[in-house]
N, C-alpha and C. Protein backbone atom coordinates (compact mmCIF):
# COMPACT_ATOMS: atom_id res chain seq x y z
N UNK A 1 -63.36 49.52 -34.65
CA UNK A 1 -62.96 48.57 -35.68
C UNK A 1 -62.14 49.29 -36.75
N UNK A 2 -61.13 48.63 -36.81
CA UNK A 2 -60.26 49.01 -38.28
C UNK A 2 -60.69 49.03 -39.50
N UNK A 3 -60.69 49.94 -40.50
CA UNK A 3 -61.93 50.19 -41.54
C UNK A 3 -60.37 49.37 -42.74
N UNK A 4 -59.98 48.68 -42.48
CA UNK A 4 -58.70 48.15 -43.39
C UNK A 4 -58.24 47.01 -43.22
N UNK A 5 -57.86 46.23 -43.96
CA UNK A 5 -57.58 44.83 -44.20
C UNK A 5 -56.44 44.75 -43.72
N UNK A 6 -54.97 43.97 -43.62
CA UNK A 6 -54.20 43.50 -43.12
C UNK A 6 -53.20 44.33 -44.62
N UNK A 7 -53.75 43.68 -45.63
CA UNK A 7 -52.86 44.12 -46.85
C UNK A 7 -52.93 45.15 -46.97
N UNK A 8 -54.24 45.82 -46.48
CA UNK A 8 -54.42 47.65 -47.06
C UNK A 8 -53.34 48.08 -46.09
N UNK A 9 -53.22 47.87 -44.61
CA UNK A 9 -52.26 48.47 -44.08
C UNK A 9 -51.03 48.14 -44.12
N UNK A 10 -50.17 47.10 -44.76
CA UNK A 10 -49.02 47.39 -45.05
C UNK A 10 -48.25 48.18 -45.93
N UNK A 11 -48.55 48.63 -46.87
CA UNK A 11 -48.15 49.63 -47.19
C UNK A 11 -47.57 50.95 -46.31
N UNK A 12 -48.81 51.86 -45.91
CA UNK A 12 -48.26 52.94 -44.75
C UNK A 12 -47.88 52.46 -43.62
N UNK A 13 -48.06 50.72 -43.22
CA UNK A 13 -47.27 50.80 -42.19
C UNK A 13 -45.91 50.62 -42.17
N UNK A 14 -45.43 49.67 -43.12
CA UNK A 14 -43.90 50.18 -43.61
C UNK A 14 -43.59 51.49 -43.76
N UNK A 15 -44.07 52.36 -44.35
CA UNK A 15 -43.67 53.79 -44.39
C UNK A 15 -43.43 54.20 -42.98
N UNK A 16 -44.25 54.47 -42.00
CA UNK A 16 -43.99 54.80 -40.19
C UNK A 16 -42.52 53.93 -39.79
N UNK A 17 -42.58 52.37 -40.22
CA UNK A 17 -41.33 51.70 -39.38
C UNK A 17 -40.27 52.77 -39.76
N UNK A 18 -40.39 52.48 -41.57
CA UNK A 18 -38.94 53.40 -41.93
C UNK A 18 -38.90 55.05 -41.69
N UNK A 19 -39.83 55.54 -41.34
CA UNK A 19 -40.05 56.74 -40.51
C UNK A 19 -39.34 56.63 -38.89
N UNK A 20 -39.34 55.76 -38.40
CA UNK A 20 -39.14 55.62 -37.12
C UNK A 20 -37.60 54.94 -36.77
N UNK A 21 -37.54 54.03 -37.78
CA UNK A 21 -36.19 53.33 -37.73
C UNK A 21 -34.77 54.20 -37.36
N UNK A 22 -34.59 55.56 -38.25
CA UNK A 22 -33.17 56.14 -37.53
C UNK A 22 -33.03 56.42 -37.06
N UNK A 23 -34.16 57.09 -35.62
CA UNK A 23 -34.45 57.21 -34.43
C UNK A 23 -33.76 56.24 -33.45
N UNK A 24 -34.21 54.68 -33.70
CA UNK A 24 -34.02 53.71 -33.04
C UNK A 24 -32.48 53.25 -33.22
N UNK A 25 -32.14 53.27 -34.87
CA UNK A 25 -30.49 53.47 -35.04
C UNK A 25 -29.30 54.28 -34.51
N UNK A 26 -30.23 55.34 -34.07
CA UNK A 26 -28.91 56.20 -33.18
C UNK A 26 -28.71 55.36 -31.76
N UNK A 27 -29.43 54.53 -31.47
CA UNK A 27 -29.36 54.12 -30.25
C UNK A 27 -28.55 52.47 -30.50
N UNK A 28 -28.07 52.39 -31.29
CA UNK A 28 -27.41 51.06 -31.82
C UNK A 28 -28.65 49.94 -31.96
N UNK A 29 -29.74 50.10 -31.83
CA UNK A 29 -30.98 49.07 -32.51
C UNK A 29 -31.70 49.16 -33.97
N UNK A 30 -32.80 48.22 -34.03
CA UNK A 30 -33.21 48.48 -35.42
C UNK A 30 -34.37 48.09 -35.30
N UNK A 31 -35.41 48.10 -35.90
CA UNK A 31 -36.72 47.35 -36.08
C UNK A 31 -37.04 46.56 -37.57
N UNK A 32 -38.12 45.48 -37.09
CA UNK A 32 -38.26 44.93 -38.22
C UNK A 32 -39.93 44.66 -38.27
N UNK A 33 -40.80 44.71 -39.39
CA UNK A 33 -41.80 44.52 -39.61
C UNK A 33 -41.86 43.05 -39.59
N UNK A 34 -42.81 42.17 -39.08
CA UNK A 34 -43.27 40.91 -38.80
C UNK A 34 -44.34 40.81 -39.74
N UNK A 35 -45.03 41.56 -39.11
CA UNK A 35 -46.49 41.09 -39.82
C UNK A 35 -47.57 41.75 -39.46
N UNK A 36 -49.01 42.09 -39.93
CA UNK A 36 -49.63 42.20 -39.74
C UNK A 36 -50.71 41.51 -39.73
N UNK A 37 -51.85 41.14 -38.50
CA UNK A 37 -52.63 40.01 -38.07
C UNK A 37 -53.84 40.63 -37.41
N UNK A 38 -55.17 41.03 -37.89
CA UNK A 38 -56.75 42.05 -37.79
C UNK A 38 -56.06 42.86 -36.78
N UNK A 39 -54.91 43.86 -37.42
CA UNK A 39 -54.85 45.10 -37.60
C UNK A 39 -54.09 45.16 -36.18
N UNK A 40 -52.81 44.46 -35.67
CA UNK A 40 -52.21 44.11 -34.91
C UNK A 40 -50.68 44.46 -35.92
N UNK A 41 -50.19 45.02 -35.50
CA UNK A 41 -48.86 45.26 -35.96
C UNK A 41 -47.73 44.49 -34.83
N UNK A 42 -46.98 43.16 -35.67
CA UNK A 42 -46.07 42.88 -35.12
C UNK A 42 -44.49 42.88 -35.60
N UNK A 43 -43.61 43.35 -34.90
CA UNK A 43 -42.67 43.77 -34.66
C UNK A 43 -41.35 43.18 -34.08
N UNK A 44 -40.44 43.45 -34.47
CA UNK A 44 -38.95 42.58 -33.98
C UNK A 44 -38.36 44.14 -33.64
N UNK A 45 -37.79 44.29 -32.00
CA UNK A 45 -36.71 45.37 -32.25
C UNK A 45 -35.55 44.28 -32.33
N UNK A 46 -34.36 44.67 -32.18
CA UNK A 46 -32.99 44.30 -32.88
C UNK A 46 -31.94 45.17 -32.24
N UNK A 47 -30.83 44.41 -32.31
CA UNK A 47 -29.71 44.96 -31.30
C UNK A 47 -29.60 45.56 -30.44
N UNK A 48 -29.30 46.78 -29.78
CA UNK A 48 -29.35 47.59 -28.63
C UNK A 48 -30.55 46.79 -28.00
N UNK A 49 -31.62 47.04 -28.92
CA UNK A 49 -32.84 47.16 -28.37
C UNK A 49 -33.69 45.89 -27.56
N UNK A 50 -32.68 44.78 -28.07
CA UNK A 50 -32.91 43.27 -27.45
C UNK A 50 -32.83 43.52 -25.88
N UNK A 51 -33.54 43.51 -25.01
CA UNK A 51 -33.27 43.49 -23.34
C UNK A 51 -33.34 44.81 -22.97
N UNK A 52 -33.22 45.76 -23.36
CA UNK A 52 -33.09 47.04 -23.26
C UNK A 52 -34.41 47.60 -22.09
N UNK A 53 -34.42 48.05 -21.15
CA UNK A 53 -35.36 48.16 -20.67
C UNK A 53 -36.10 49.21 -21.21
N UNK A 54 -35.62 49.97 -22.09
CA UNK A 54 -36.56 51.19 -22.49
C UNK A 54 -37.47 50.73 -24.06
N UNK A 55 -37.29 49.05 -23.99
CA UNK A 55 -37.76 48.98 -25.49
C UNK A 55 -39.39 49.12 -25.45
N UNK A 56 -39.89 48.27 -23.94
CA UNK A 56 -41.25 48.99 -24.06
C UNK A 56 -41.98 50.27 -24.31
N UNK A 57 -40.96 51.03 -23.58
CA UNK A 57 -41.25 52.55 -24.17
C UNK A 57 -40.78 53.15 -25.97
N UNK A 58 -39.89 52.45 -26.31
CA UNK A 58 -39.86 52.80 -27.62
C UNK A 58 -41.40 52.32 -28.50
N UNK A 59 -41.56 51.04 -28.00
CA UNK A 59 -42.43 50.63 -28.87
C UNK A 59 -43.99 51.53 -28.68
N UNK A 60 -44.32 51.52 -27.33
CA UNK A 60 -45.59 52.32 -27.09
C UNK A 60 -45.75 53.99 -27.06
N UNK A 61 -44.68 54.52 -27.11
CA UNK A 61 -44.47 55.96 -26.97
C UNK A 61 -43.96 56.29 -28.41
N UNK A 62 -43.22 55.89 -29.29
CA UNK A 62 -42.32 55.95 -30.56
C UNK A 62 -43.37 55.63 -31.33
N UNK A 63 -43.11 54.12 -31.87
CA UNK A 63 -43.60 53.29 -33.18
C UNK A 63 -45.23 53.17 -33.08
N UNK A 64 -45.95 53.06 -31.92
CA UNK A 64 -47.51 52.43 -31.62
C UNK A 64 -48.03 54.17 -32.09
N UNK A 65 -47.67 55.27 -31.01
CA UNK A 65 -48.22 56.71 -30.92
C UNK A 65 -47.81 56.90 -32.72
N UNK A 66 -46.93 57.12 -33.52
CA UNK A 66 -46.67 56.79 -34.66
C UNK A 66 -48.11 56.60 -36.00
N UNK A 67 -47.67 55.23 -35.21
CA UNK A 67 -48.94 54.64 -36.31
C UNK A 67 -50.19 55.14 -35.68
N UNK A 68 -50.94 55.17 -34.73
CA UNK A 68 -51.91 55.55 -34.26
C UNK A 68 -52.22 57.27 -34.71
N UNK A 69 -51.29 57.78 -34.45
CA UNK A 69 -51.81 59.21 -35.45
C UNK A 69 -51.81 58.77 -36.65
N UNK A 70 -50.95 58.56 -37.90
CA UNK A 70 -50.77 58.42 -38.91
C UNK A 70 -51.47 57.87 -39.90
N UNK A 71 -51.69 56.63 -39.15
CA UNK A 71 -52.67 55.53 -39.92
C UNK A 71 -54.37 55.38 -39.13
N UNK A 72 -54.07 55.04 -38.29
CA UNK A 72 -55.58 55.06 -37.41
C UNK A 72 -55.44 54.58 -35.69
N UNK A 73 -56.23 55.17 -35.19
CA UNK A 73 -56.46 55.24 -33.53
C UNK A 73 -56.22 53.72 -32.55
N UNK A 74 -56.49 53.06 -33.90
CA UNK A 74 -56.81 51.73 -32.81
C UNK A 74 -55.75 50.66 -33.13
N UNK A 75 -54.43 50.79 -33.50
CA UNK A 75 -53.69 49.96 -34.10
C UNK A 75 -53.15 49.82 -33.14
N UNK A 76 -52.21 48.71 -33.00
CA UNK A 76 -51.74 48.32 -31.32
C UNK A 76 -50.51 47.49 -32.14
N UNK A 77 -49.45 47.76 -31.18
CA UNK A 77 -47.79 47.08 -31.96
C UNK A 77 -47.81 45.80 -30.51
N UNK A 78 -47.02 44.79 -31.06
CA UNK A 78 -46.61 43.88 -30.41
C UNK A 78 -45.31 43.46 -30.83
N UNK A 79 -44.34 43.46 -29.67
CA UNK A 79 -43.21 42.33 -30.04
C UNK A 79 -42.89 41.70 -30.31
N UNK A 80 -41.83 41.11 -31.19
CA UNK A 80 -42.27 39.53 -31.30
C UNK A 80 -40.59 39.10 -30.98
N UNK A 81 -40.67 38.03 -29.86
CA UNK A 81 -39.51 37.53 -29.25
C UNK A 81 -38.90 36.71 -30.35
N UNK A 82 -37.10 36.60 -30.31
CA UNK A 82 -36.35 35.60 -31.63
C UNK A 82 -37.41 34.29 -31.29
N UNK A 83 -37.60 33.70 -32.39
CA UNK A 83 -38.13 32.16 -32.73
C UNK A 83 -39.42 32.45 -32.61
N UNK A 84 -40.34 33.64 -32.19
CA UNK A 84 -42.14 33.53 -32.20
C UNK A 84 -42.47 34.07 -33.60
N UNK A 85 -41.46 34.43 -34.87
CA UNK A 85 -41.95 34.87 -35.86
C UNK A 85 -42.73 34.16 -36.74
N UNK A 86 -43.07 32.82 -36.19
CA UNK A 86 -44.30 31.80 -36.88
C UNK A 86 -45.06 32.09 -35.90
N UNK A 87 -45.01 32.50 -34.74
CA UNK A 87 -46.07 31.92 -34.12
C UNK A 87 -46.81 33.06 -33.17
N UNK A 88 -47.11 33.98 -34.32
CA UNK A 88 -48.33 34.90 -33.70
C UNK A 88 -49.55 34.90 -32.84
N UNK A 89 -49.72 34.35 -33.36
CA UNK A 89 -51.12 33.64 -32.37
C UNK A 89 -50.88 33.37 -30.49
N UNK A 90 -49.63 33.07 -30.55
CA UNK A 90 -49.67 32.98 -29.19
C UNK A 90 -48.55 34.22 -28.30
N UNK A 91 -48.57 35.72 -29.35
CA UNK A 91 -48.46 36.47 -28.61
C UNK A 91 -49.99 37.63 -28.29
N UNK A 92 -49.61 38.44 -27.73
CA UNK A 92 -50.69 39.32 -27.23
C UNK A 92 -50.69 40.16 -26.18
């Protein structure tokens, strides 16, 4: 269990995106913070990174390994496809 609220972790988790972001910019993409939902980090990549077959690996090898050292062990990133940025709940 995550010993942190949704609000406690935005803070450092913005810090990791923009930690991680010029990484993803050399590659002509970008990321965007969505939201956070009991300690679920969701996520928009952006340009390059739309279709890209290596975006799963950016996200789980890059941004997830990232936050998981940084902030805590059990945080898990999710995508969030154009138009699901209301509608969290029905990713996973």
């Amino acid at each position: 269990m995550i010993p942190f609220t949704d609000e406690e972790l935005l803070p450092p988790v913005q810090d990791v995106i923009e930690k991680v972001r010029p990484s993803i910019k050399l590659d002509g993409g970008d990321i965007h913070l969505v939201g956070i939902k009991d300690g679920v980090v969701y996520v928009q990549l952006q340009g390059a990174c739309v279709g890209c077959g290596s975006s799963g690996t950016t996200l789980k090898f890059g941004v997830e390994r990232q936050l998981k050292t940084l902030i805590h062990p059990e945080l898990t990133v999710v995508n969030v496809p154009q138009g699901f940025e209301d509608k969290l709940d029905q990713l996973g």
